[in-house]
N, C-alpha and C. Protein backbone atom coordinates (compact mmCIF):
# COMPACT_ATOMS: atom_id res chain seq x y z
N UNK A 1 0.85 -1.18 0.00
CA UNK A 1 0.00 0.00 0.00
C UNK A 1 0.89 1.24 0.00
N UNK A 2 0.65 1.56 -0.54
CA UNK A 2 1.04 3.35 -0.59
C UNK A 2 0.59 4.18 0.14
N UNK A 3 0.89 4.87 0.89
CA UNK A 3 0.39 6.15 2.19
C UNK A 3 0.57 6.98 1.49
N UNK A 4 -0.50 7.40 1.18
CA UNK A 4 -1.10 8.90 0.49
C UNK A 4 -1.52 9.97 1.52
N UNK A 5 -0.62 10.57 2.38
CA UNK A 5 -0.30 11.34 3.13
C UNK A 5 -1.81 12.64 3.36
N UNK A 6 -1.97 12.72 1.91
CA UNK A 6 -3.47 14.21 1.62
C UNK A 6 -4.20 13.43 1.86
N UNK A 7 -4.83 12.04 1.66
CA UNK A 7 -5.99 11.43 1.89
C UNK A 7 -6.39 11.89 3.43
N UNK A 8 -5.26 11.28 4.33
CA UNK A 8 -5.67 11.31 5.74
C UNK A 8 -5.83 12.38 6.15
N UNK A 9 -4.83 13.31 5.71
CA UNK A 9 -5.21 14.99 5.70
C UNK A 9 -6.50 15.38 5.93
N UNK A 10 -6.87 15.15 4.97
CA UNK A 10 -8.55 14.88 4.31
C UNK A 10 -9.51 14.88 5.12
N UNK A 11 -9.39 13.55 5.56
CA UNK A 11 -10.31 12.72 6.82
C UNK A 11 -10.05 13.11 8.38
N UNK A 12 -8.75 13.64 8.87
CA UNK A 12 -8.65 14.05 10.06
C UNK A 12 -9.25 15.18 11.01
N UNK A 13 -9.79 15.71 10.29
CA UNK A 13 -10.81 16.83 10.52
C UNK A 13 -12.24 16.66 11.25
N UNK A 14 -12.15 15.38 10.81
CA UNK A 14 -13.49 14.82 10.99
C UNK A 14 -13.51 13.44 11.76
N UNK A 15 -12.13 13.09 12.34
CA UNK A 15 -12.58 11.87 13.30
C UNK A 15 -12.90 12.44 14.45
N UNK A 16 -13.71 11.36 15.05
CA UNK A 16 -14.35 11.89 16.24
C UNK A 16 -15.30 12.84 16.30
N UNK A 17 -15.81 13.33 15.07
CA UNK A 17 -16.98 14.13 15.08
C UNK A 17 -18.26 13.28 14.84
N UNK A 18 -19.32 13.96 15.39
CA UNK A 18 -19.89 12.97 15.01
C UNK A 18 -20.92 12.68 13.99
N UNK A 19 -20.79 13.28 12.75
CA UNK A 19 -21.36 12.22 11.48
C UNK A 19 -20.74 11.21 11.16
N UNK A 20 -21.38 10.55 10.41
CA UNK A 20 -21.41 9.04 9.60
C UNK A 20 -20.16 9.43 8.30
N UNK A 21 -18.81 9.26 8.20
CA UNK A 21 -18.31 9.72 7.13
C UNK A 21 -18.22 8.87 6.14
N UNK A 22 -18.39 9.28 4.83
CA UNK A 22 -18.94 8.42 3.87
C UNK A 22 -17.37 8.84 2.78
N UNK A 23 -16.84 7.54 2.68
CA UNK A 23 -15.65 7.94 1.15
C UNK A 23 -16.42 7.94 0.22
N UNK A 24 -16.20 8.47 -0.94
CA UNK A 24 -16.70 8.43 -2.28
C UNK A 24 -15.96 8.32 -3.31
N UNK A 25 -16.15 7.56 -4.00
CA UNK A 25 -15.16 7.91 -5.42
C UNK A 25 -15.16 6.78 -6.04
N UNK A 26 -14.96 6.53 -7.21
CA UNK A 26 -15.15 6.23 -8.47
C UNK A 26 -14.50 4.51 -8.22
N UNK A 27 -15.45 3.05 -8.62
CA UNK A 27 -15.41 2.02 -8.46
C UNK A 27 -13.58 1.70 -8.59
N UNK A 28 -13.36 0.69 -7.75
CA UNK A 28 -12.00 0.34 -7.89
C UNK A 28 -11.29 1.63 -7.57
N UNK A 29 -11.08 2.06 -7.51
CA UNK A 29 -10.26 3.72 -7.29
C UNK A 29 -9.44 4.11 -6.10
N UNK A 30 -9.45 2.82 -4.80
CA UNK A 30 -8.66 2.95 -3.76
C UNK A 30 -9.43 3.98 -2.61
N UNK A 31 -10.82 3.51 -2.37
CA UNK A 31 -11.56 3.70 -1.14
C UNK A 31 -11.19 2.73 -0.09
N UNK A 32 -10.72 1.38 -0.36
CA UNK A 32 -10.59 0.29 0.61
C UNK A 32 -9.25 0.73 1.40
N UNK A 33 -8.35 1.47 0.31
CA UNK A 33 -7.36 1.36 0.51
C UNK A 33 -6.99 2.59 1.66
N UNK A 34 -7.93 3.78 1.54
CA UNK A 34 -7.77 4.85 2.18
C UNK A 34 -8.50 4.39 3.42
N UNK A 35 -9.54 3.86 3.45
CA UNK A 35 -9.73 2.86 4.74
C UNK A 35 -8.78 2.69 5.80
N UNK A 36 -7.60 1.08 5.11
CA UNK A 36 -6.51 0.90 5.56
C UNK A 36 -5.47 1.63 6.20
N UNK A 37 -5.57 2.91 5.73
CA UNK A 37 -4.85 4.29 5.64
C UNK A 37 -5.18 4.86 7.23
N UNK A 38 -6.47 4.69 7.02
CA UNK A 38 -7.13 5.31 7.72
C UNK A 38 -6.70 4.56 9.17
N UNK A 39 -7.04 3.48 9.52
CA UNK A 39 -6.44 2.24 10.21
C UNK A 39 -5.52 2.62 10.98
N UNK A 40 -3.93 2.41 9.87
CA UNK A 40 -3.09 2.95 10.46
C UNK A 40 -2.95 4.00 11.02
N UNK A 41 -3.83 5.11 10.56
CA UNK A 41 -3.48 6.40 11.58
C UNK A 41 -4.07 6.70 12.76
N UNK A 42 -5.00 5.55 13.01
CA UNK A 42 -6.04 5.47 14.19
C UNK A 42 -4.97 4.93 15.09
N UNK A 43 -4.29 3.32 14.64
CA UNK A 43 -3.10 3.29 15.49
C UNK A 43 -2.14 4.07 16.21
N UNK A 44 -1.76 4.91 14.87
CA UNK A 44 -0.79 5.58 14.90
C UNK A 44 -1.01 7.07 16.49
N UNK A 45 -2.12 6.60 16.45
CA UNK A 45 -2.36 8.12 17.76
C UNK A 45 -3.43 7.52 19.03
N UNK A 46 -2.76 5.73 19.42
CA UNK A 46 -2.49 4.85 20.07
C UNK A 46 -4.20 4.79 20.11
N UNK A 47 -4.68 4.20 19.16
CA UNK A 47 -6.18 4.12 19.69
C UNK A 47 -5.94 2.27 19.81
N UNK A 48 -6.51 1.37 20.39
CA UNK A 48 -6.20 0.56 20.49
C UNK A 48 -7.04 -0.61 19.11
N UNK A 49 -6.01 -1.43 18.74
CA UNK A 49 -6.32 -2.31 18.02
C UNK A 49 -7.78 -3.12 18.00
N UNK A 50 -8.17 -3.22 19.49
CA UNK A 50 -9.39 -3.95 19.22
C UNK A 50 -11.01 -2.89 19.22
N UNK A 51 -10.22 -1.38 19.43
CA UNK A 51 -11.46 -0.71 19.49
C UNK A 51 -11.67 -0.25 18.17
N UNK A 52 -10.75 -0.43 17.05
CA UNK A 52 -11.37 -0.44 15.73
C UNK A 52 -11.77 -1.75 14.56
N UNK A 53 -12.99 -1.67 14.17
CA UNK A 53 -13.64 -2.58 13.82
C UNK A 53 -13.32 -2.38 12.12
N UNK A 54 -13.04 -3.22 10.95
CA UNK A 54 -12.74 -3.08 9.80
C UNK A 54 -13.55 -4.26 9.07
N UNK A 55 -14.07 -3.98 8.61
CA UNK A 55 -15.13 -4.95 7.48
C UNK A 55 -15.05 -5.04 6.44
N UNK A 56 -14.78 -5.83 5.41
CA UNK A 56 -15.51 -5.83 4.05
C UNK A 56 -15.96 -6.66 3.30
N UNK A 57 -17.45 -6.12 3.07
CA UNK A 57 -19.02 -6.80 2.90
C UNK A 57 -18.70 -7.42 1.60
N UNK A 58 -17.89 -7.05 0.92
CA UNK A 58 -17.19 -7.89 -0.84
C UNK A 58 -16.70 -9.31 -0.10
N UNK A 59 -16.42 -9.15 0.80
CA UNK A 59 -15.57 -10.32 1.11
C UNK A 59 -16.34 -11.24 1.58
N UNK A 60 -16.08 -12.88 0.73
CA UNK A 60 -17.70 -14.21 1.34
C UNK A 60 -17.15 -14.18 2.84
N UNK A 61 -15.77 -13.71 3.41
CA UNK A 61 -15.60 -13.93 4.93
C UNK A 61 -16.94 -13.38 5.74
N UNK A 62 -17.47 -12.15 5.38
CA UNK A 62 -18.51 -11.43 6.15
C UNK A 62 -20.14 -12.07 5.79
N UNK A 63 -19.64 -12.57 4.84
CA UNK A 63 -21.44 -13.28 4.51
C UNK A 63 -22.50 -12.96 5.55
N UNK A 64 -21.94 -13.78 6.47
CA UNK A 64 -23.01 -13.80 7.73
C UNK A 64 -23.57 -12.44 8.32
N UNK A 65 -22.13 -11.86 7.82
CA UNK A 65 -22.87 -9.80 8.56
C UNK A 65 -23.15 -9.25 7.61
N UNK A 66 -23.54 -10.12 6.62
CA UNK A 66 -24.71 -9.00 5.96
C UNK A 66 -26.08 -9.37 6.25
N UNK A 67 -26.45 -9.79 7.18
CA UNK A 67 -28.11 -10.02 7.89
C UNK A 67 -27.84 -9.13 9.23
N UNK A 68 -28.80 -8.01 9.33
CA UNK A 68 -28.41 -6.76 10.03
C UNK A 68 -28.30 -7.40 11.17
N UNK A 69 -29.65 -8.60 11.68
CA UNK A 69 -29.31 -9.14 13.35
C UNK A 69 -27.61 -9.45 13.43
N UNK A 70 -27.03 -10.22 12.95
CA UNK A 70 -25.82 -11.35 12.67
C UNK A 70 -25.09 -9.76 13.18
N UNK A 71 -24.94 -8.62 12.35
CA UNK A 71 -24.05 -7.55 12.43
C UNK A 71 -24.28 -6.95 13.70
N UNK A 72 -25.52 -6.62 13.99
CA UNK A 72 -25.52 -6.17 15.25
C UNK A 72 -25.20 -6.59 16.49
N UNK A 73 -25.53 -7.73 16.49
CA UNK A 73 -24.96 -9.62 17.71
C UNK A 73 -23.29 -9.18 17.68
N UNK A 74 -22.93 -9.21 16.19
CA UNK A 74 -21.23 -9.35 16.26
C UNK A 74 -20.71 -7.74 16.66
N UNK A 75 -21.40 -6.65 16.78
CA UNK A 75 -20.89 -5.56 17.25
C UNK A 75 -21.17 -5.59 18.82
N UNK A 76 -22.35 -5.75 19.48
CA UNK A 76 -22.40 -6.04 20.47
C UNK A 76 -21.06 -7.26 21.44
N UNK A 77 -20.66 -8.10 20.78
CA UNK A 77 -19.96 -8.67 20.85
C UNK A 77 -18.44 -8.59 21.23
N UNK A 78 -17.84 -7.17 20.02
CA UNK A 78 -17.03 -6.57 20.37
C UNK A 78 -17.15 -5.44 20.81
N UNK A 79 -18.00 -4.87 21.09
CA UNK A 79 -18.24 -3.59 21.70
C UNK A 79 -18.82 -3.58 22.79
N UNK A 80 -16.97 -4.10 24.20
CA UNK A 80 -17.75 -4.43 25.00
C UNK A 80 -16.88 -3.42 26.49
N UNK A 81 -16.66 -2.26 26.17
CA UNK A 81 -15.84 -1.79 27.31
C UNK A 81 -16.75 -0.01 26.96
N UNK A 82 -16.49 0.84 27.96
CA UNK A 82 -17.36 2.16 27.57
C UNK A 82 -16.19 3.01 26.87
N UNK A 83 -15.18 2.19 25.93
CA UNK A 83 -14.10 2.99 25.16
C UNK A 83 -14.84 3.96 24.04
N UNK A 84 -14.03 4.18 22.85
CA UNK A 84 -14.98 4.66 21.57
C UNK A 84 -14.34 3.40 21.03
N UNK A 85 -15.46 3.38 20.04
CA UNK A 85 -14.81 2.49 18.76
C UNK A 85 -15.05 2.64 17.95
N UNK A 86 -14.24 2.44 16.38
CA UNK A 86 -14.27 3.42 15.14
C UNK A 86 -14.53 2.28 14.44
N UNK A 87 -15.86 2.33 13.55
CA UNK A 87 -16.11 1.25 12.62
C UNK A 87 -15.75 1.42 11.04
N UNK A 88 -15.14 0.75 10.67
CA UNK A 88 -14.76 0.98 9.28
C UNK A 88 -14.92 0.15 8.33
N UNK A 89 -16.46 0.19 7.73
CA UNK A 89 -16.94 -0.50 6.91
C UNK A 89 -17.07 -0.38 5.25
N UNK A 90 -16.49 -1.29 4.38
CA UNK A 90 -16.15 -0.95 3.40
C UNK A 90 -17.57 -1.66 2.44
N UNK A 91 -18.08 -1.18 1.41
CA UNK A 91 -19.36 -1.62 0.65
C UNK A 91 -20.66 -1.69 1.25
N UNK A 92 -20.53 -0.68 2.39
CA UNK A 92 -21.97 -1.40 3.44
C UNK A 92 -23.81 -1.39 2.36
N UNK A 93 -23.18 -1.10 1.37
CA UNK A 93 -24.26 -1.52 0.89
C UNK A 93 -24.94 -2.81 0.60
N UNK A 94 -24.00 -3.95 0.83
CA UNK A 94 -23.89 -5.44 0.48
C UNK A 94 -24.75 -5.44 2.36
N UNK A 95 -25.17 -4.73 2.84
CA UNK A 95 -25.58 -5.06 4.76
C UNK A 95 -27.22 -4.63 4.18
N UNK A 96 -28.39 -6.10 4.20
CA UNK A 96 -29.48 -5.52 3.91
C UNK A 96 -29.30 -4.29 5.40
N UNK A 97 -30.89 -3.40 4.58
CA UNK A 97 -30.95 -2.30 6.18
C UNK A 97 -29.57 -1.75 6.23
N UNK A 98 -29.05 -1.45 5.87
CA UNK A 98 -27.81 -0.83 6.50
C UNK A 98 -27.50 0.36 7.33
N UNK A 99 -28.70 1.13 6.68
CA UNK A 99 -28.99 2.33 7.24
C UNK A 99 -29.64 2.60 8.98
N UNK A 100 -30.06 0.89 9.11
CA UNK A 100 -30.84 0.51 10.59
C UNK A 100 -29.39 0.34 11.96
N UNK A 101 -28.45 -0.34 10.65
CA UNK A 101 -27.20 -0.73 11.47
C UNK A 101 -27.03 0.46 11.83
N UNK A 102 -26.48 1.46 10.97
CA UNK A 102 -26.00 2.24 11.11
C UNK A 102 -26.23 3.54 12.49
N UNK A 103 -27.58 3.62 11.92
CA UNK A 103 -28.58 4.20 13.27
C UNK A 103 -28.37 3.45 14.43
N UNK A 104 -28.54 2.43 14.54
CA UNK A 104 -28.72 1.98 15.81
C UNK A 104 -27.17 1.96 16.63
N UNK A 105 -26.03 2.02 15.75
CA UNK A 105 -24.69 2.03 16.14
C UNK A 105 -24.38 3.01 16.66
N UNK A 106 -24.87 4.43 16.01
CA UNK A 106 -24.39 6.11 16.71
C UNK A 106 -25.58 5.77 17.69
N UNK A 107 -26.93 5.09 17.99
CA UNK A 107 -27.55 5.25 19.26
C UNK A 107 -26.58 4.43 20.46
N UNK A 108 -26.46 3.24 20.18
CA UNK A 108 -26.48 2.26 21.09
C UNK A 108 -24.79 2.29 21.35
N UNK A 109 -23.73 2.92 20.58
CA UNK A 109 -22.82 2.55 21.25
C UNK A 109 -22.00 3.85 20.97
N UNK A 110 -20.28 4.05 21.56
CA UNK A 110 -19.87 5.30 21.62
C UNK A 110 -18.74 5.24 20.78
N UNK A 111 -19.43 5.17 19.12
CA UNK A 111 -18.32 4.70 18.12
C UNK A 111 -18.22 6.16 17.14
N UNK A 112 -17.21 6.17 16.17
CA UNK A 112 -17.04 7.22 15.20
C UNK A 112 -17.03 5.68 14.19
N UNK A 113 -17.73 6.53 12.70
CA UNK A 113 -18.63 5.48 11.75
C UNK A 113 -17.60 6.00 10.83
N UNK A 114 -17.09 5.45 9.63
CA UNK A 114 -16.85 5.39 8.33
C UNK A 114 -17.21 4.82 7.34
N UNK A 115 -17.86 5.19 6.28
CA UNK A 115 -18.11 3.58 5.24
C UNK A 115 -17.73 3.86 4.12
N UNK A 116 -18.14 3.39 3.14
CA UNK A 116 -17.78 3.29 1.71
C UNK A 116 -18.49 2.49 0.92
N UNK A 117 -18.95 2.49 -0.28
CA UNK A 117 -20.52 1.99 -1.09
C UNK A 117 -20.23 2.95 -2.12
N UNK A 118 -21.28 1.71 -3.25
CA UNK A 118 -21.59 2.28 -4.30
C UNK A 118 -22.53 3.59 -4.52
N UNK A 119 -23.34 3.57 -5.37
CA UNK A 119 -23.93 4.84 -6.14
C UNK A 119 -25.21 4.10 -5.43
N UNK A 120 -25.38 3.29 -5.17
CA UNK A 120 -26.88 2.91 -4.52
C UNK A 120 -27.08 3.89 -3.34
N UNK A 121 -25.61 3.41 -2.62
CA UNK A 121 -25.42 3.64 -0.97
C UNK A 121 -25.79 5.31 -0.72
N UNK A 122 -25.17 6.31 -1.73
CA UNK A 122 -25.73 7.43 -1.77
C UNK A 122 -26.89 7.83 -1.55
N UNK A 123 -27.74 6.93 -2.99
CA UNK A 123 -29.23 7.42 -3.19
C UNK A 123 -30.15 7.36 -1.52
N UNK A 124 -29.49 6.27 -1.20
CA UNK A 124 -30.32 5.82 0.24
C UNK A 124 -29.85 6.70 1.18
N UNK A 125 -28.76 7.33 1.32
CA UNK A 125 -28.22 8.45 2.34
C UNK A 125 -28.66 9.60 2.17
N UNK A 126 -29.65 10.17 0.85
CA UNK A 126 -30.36 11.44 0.97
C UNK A 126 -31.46 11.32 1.31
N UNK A 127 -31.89 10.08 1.44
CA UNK A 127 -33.41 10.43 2.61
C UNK A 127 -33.10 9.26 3.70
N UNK A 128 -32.06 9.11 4.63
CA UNK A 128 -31.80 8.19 5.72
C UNK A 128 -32.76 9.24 7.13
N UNK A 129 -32.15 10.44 7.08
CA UNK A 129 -32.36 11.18 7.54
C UNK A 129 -30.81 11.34 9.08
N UNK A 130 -30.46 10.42 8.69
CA UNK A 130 -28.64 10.80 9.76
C UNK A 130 -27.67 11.75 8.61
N UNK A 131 -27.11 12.64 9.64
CA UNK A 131 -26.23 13.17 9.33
C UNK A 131 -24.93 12.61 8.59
N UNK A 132 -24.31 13.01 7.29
CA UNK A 132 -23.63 12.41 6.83
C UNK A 132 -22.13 13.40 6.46
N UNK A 133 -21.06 13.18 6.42
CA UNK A 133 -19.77 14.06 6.33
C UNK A 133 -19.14 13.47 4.71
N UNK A 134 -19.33 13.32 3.65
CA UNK A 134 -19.60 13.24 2.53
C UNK A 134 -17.60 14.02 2.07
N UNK A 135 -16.94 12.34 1.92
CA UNK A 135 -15.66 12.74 1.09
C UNK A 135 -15.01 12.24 0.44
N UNK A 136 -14.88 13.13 -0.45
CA UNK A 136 -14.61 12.55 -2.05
C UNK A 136 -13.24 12.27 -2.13
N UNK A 137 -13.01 10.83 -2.56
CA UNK A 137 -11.77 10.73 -3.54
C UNK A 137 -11.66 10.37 -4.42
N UNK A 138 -12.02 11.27 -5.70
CA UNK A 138 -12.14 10.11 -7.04
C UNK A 138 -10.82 10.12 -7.47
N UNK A 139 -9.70 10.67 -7.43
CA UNK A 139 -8.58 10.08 -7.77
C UNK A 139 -7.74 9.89 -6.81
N UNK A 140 -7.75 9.03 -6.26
CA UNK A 140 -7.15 8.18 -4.96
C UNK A 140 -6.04 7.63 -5.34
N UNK A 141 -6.07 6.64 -6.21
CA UNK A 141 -4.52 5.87 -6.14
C UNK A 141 -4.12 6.02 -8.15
């Protein structure tokens, strides 16, 4: 991976605030990757390894968390100390309901959200009615 130094730039403004931050940009284009990015810099300013959560719904590993109960059981699961925890979910559009997860995650627990999704995932984020922090990288890598 390549550390694209402006990406995180980018995004640092906005951890720990609290909208839902959404990457954007153009299929294949290195959203997963600014993710990863992202990861490391959560480390990097000693947040601990198990309080960030990293997903991706492309992957048959997650099958099972794409049935919103299954996702919510397995967040409950790890979300089990009154720390924060930063979820970083990549395609959450592949999560039927996603938008339920999502809600119920800024209610029920004391996390900062990231995701990443197609052109669907958008359409459904202008009438979710949660606040969303909307950032673009269409030329990422």
């Amino acid at each position: 991976m390549i550390f694209r130094n402006s990406y995180i730039e980018k995004i640092k403004p906005f951890i720990d605030k609290p909208q839902v931050k959404v990457l954007t940009g153009i299929r294949r284009g290195g959203k997963s990757t600014v993710l990863a990015m992202l990861k490391d810099e959560l480390l990097s300013q000693n947040i601990a390894e198990e309080q960030i959560i990293m997903l991706n719904f492309e992957s048959f590993s997650t099958e099972e968390l794409t049935k919103p109960a299954k996702l919510y059981e397995f967040l409950q699961q790890k979300i089990t100390s009154n720390r924060r925890f930063y979820l970083l979910f990549d395609e959450i559009q592949e999560v039927e309901n996603w938008e339920k997860i999502i809600n119920s995650a800024l209610v029920d627990f004391d996390c900062d959200i990231y995701i990443t999704g197609s052109n669907r995932l958008f359409c459904a984020i202008l009438f979710s009615g949660t606040i969303f922090a909307i950032l673009n990288f269409w030329n990422v890598l």
